[in-house]
Protein backbone atom coordinates (compact mmCIF):
# COMPACT_ATOMS: atom_id res chain seq x y z
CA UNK A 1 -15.99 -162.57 -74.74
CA UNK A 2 -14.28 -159.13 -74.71
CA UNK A 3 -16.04 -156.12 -77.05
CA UNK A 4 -14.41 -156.21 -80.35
CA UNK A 5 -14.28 -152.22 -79.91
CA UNK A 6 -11.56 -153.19 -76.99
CA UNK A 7 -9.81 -156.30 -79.13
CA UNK A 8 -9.38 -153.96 -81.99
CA UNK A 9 -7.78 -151.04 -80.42
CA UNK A 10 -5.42 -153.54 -78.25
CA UNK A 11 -4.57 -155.56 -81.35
CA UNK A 12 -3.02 -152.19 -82.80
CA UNK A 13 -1.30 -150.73 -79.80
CA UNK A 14 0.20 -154.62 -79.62
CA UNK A 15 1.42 -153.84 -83.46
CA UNK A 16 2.77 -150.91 -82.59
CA UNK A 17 4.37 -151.60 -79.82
CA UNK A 18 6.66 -154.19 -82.20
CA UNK A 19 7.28 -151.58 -84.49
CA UNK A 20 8.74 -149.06 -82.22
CA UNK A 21 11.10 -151.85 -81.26
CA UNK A 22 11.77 -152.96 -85.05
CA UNK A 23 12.06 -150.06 -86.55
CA UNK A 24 14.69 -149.20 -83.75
CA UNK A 25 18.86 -148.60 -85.39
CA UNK A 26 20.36 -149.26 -81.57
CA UNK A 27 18.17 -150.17 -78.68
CA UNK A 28 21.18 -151.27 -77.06
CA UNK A 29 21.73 -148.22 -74.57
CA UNK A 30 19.07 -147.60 -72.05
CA UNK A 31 17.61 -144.15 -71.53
CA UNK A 32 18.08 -143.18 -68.16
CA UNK A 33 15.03 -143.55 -66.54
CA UNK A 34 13.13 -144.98 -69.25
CA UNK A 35 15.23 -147.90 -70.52
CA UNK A 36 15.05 -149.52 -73.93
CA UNK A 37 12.20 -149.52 -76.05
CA UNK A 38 12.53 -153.49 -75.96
CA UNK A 39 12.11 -153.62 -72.14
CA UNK A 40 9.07 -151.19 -72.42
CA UNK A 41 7.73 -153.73 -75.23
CA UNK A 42 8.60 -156.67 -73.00
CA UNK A 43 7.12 -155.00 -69.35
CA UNK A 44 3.75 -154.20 -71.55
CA UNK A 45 3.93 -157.93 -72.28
CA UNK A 46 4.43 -159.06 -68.98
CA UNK A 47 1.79 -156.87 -67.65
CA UNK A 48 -0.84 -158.60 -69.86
CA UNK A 49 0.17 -162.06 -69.00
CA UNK A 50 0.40 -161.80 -65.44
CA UNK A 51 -3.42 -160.41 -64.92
CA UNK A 52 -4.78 -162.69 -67.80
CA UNK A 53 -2.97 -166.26 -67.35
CA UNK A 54 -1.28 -165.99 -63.96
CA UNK A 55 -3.78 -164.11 -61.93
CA UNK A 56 -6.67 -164.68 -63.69
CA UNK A 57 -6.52 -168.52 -65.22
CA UNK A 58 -4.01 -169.82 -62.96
CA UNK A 59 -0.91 -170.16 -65.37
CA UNK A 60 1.99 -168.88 -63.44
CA UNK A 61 4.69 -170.47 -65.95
CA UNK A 62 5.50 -167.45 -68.26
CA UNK A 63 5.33 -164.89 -66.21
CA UNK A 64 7.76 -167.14 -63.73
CA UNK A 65 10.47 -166.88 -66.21
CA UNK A 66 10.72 -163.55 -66.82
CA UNK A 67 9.48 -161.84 -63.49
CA UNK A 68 13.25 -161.42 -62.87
CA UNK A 69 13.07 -158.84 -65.95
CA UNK A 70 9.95 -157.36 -65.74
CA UNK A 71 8.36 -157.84 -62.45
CA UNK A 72 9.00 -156.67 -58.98
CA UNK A 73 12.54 -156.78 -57.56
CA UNK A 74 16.02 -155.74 -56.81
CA UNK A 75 17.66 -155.20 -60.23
CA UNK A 76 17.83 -151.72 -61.22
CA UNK A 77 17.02 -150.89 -65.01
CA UNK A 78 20.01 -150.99 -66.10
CA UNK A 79 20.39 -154.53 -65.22
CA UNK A 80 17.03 -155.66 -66.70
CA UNK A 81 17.93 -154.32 -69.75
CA UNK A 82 21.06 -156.32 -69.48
CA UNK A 83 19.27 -159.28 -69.36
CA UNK A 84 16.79 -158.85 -72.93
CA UNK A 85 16.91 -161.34 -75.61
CA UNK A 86 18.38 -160.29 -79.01
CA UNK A 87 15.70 -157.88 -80.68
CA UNK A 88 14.59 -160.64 -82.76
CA UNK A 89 13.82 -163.34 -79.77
CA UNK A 90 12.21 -160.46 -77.85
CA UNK A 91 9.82 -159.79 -80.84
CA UNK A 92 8.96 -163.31 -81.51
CA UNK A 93 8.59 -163.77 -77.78
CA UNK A 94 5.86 -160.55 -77.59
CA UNK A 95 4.08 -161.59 -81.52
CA UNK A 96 3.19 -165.04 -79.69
CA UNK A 97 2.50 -164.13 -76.40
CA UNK A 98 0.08 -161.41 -77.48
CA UNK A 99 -1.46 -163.33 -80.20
CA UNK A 100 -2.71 -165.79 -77.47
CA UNK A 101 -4.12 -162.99 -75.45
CA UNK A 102 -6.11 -161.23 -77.88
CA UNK A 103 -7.18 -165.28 -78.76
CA UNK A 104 -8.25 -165.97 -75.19
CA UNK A 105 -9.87 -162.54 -74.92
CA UNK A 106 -11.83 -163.07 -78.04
CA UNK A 107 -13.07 -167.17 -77.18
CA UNK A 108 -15.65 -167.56 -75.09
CA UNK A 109 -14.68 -170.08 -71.54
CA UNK A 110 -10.94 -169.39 -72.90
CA UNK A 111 -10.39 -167.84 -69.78
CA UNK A 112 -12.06 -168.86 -66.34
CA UNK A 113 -15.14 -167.27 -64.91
CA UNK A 114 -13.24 -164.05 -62.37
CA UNK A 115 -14.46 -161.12 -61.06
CA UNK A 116 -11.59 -159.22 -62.57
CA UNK A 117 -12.90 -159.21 -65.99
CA UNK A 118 -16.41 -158.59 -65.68
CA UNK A 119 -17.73 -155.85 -67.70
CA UNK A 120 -14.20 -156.06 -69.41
CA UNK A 121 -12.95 -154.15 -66.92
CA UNK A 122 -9.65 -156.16 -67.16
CA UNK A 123 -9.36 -155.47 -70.69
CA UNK A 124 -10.19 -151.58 -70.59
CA UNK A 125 -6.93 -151.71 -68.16
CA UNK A 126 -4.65 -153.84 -70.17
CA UNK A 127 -5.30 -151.58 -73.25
CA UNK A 128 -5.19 -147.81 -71.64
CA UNK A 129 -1.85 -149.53 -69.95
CA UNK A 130 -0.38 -150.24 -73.34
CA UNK A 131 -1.31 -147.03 -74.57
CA UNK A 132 0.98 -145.50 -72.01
CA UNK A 133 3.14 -147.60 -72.66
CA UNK A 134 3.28 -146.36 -76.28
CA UNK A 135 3.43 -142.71 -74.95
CA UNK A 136 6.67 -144.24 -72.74
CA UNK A 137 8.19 -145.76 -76.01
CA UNK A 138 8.07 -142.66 -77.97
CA UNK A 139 9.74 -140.51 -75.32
CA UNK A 140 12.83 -142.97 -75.07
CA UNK A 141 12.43 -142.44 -79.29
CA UNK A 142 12.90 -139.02 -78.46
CA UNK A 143 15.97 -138.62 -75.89
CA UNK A 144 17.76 -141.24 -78.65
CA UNK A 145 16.82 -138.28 -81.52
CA UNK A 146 18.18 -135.32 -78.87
CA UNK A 147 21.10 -137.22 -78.38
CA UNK A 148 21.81 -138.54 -82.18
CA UNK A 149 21.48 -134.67 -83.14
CA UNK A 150 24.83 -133.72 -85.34
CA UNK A 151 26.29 -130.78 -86.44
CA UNK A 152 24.10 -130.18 -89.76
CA UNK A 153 22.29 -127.70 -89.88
CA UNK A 154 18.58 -126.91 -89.94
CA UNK A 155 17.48 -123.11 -91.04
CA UNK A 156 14.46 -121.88 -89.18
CA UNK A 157 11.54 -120.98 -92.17
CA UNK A 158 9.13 -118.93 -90.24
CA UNK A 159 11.10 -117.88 -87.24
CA UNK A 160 9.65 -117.53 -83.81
CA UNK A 161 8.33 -114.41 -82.18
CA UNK A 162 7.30 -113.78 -78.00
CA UNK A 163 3.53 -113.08 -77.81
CA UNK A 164 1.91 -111.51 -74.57
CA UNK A 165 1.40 -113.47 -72.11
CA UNK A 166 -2.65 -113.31 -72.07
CA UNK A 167 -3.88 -112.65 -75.70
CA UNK A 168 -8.01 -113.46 -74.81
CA UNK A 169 -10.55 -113.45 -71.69
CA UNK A 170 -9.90 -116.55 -69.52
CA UNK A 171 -13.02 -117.80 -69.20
CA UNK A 172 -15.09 -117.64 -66.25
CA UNK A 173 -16.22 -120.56 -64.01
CA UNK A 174 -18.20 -119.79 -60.76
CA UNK A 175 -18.72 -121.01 -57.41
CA UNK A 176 -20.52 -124.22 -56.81
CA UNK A 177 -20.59 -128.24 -56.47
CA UNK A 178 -19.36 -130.01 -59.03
CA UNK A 179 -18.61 -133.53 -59.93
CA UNK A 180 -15.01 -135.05 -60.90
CA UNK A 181 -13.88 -138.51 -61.92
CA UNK A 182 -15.66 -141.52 -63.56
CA UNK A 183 -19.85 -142.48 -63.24
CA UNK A 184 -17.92 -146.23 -62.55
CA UNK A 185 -17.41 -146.27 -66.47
CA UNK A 186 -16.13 -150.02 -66.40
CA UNK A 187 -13.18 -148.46 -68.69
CA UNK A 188 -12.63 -145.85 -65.91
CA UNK A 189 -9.52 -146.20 -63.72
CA UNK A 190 -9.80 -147.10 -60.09
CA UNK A 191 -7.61 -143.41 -59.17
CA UNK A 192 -11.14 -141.99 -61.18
CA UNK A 193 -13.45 -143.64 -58.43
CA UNK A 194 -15.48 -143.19 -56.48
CA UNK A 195 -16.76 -140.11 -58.50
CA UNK A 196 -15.79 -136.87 -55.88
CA UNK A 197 -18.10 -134.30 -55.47
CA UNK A 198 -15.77 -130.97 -54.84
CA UNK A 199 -16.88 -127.58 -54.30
CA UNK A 200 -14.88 -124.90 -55.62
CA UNK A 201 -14.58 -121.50 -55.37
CA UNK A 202 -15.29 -118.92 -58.28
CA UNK A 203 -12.22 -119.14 -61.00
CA UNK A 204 -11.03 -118.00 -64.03
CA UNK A 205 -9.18 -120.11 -66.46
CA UNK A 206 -7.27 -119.67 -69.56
CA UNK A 207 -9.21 -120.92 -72.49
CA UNK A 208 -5.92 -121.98 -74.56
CA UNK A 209 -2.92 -123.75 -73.18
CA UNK A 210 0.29 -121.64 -72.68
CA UNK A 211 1.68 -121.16 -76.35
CA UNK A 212 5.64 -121.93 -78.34
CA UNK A 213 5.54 -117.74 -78.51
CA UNK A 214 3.80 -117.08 -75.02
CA UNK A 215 6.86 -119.47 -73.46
CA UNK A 216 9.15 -117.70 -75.50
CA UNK A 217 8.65 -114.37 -73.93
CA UNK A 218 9.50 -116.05 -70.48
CA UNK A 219 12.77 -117.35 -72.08
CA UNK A 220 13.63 -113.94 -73.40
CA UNK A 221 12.80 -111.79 -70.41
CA UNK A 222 15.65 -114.13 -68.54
CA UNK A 223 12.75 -116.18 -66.72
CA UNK A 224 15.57 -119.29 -66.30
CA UNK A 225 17.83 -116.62 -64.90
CA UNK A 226 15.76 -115.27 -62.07
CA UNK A 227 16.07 -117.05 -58.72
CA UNK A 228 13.01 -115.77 -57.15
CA UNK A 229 10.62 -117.40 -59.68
CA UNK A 230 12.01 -120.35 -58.79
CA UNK A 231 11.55 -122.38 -55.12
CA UNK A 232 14.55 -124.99 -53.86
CA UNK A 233 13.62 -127.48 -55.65
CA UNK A 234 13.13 -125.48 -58.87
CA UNK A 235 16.56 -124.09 -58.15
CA UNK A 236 18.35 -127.61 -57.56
CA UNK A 237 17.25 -129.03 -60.64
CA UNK A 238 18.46 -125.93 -62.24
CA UNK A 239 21.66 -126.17 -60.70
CA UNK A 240 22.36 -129.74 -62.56
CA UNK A 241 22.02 -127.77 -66.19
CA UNK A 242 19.44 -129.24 -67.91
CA UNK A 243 19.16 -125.88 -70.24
CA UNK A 244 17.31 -123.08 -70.78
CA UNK A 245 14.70 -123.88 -73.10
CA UNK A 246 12.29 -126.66 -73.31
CA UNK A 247 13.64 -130.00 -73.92
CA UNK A 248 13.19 -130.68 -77.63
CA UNK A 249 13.52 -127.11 -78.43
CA UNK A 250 16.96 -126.18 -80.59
CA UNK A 251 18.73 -123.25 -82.21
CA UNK A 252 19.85 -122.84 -85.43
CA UNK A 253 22.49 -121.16 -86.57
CA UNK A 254 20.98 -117.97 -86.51
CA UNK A 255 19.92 -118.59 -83.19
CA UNK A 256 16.10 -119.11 -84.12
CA UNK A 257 14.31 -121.39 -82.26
CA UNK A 258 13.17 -125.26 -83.80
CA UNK A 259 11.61 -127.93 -82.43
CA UNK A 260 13.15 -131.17 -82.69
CA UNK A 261 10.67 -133.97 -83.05
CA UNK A 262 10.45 -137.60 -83.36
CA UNK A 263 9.94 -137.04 -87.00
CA UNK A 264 13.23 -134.53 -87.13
CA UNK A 265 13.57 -130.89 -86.70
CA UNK A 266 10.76 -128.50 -87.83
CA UNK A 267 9.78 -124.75 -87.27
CA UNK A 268 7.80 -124.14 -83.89
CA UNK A 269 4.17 -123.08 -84.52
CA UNK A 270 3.32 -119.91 -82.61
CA UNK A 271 0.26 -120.82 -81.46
CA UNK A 272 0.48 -124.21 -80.54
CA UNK A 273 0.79 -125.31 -76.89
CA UNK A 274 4.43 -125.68 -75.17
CA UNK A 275 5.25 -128.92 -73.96
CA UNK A 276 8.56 -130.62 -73.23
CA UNK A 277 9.17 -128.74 -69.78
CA UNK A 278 8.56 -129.99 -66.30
CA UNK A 279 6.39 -129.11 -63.29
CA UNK A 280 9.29 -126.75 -62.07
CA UNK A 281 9.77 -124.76 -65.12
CA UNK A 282 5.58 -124.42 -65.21
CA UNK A 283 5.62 -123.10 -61.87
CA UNK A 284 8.34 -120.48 -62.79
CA UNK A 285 6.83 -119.45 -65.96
CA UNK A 286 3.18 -119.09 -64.04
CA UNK A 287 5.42 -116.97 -61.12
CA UNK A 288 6.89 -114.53 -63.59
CA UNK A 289 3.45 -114.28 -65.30
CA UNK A 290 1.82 -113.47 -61.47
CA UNK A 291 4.97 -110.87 -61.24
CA UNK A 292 4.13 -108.97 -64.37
CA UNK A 293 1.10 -107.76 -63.01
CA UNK A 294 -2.42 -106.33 -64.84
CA UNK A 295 -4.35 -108.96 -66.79
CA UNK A 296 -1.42 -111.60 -64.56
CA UNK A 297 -2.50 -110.67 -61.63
CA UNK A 298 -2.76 -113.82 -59.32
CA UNK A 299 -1.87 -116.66 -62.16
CA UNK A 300 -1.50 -119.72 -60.74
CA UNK A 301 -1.32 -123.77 -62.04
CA UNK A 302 -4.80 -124.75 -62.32
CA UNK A 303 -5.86 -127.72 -59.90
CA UNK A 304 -6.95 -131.08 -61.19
CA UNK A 305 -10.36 -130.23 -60.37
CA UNK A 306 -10.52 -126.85 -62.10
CA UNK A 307 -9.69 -128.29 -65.18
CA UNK A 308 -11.92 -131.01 -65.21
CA UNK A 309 -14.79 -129.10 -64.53
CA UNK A 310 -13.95 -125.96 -66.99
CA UNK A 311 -13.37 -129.47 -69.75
CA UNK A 312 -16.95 -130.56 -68.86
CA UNK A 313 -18.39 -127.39 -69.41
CA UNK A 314 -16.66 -126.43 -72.43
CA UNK A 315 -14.83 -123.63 -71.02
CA UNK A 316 -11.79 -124.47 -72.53
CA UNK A 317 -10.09 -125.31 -75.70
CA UNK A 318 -6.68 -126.29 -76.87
CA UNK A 319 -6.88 -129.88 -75.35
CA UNK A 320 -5.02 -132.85 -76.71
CA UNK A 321 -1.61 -131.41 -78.16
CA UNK A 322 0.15 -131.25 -74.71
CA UNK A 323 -0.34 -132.96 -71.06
CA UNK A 324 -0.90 -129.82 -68.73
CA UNK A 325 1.05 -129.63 -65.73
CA UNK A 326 -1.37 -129.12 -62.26
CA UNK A 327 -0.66 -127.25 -59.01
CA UNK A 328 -1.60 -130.78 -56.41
CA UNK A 329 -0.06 -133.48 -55.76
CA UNK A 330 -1.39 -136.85 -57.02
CA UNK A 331 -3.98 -138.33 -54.31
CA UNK A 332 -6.67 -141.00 -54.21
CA UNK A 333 -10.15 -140.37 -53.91
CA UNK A 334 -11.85 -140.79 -50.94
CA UNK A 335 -12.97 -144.68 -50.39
CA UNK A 336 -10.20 -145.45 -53.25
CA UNK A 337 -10.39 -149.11 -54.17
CA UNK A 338 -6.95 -150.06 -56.31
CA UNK A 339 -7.80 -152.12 -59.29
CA UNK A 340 -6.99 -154.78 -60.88
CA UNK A 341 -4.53 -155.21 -57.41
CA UNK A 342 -2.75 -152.93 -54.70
CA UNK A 343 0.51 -150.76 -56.20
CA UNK A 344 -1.40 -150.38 -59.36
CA UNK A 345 -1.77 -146.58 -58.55
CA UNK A 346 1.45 -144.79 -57.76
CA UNK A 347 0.17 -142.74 -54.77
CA UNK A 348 3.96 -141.77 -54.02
CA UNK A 349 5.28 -138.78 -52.50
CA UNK A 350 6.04 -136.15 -54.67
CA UNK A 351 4.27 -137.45 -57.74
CA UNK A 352 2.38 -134.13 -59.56
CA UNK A 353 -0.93 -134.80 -61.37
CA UNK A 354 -1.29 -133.86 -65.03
CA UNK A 355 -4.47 -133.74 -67.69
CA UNK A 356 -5.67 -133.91 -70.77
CA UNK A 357 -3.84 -135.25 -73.28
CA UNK A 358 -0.37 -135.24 -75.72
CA UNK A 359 -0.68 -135.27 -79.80
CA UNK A 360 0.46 -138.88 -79.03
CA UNK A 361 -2.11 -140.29 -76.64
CA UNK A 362 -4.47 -142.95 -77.93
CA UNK A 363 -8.52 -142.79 -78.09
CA UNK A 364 -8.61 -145.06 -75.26
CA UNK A 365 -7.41 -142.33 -72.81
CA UNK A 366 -9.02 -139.18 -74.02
CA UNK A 367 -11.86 -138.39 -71.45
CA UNK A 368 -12.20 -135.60 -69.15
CA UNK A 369 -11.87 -137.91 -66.17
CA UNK A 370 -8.60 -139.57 -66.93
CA UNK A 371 -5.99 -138.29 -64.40
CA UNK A 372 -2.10 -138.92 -65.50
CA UNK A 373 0.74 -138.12 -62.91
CA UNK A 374 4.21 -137.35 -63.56
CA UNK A 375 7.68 -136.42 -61.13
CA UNK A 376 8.04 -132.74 -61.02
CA UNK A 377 11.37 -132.92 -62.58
CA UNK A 378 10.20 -134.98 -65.84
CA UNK A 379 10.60 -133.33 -68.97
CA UNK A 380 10.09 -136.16 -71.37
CA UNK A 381 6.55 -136.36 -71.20
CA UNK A 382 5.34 -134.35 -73.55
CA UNK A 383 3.76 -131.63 -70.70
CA UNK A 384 2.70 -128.00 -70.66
CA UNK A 385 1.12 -125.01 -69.02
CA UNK A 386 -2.62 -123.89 -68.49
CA UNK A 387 -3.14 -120.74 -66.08
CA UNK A 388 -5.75 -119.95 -63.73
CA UNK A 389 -6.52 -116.48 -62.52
CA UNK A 390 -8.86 -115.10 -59.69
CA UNK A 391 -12.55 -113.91 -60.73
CA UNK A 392 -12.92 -111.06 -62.25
């Protein structure tokens, strides 16, 4: 029988998941890249079926009829969309489907004796899995509100102002051997395991994430206009026009800055971490921070491991409100097992890793081990900036 700590916090994210979708005015059109919110709501389903019935009792049949849709293949997005139920079917579909889940999970010998769900470990993955999927939903909820946005206008209150670019100390983290990922936490994710021990050299770190006003600065100094912050592929993605400001961020008529949100437009708190721009744009901002020189000298994206051990030790603060783009690539572990099954870990090229956490990410994956990963080029992800500087 799965911890009801686990069936709880599933059997919300599984209610929330429907309401994303029925609280929806057009999920016809799929985001590109993301797709609808119905497919996200029906790939989350699939997910949990597979491991639970297919893999795990033996029930192939459901997942047979829609692995087409939402398992591995040849269609493109665009064409599995194509192929959803009516909104209402879909829902119905899901309601059921996850109602006998969270049954089986709860009823002792509903599901077979497998190693797979020892210690729940199944279950922890099936319900941080929906959380992302939740974070997934709420981004294609946000490209729909960019795009909806009309001509009316919204009057900045408390308008925007640059701040310098270091306001406090970064805080001071010295040589030595330190520990990163999961003590095989059976909620832990396999990319967290085997815990690494890393040593690193002496570091300083910015205690707060890079601010609204600290990014604004960068915007206003012509940071988007200035090749040599940026390398190639900085510069390419540039060259499609994606804009000069982060992705939710708006003028009004004035020409103030706003933020628009999934909850509408609203003023842009100084203080409060920038997110909504991509690996590329982090790396130019931390460039033209580097170029200013004094208390810039040497800024830099923090690694992974920096920030995980500066989180352990309390060296930092400002955590939660924005994922924060790092400066390596996303990698295994050595003697990285995949879990629940190979391809559950994207270890593709190119993929960037990211930590902490966004104002929208769920209990279940707030830890200082969790590592998230992201294509340099995303912008929807809800992402920002923490610096790291040499010793002092």
């Amino acid at each position: 029988m799965t911890s009801p700590e686990i069936l709880g916090q599933l059997g919300s994210l599984h209610q929330l998941l429907r309401d994303l979708v029925q609280e929806a005015r057009d999920d016809s059109s799929p985001v590109p890249g993301l797709g609808t919110l119905g497919w996200h709501l029906g790939q989350s389903v699939y997910r949990e079926v597979y491991w639970l019935r297919e893999v795990v009792a033996g029930e192939p049949d459901l997942t047979a009829r829609v692995r087409h849709i939402f398992g591995p293949g040849d269609l493109d997005l665009g064409a599995r969309c194509a192929l959803l139920p009516p909104p209402e079917h879909l829902l119905r579909w899901a309601a059921e489907a996850q109602d006998e889940d969270l049954r089986r999970l709860a009823t002792p010998g509903a599901l077979p004796r497998h190693a797979l769900i020892e210690e729940d470990r199944l279950a922890w993955y099936l319900l941080q899995e929906a959380a992302k999927d939740y974070e997934h939903m709420l981004s294609v909820r946000l490209v729909r509100a960019l795009a909806a946005r009309g001509g009316e206008a919204y009057l900045v209150a408390a308008p925007l102002e640059p701040a310098d670019v270091l306001v406090e100390t970064p805080a001071e983290v010295t040589q030595g051997h330190y520990r990163v990922g999961s003590r095989h936490d059976p909620f832990a994710y396999a990319n967290e395991l085997p815990p690494l021990a890393v040593e690193l050299s002496s570091y300083r770190i910015a205690v707060q994430p890079v601010s609204n006003a600290q990014y604004l600065a960068f915007i206003q100094a012509g940071g988007y206009g200035e090749a040599a912050l940026w390398d190639e592929a900085g510069l390419a993605w540039l060259a499609a026009g994606p804009g000069q400001a982060p992705l939710h961020w708006q003028q009004d008529p004035r020409g103030r800055w706003y933020g628009l949100g999934i909850a509408g437009p609203g003023d842009l708190p100084a203080d409060q971490p920038v997110s909504g721009i991509n690996r590329h744009e982090a790396q130019a901002y931390t460039n033209w921070v580097a170029a200013q020189g004094g208390a810039g000298t040497g800024a830099v994206l923090q690694h992974e491991y920096q920030w995980e051990v500066a989180a352990r030790s309390g060296a930092i603060a400002g955590m939660g409100r924005a994922w924060e783009w790092c400066a390596n690539l996303f990698h295994p572990f050595p003697d990285y097992a995949p879990f629940p099954g190979p391809g559950t870990d994207p270890f593709e090229a190119g993929l960037v890793s990211l930590r902490g956490a966004c104002l929208h990410t769920q209990r279940c994956l707030r830890r200082a081990s969790l590592r998230h990963w992201a294509d340099p080029a995303e912008r929807r992800g809800f992402a920002g900036i923490r610096l790291v500087f040499p010793p002092g």
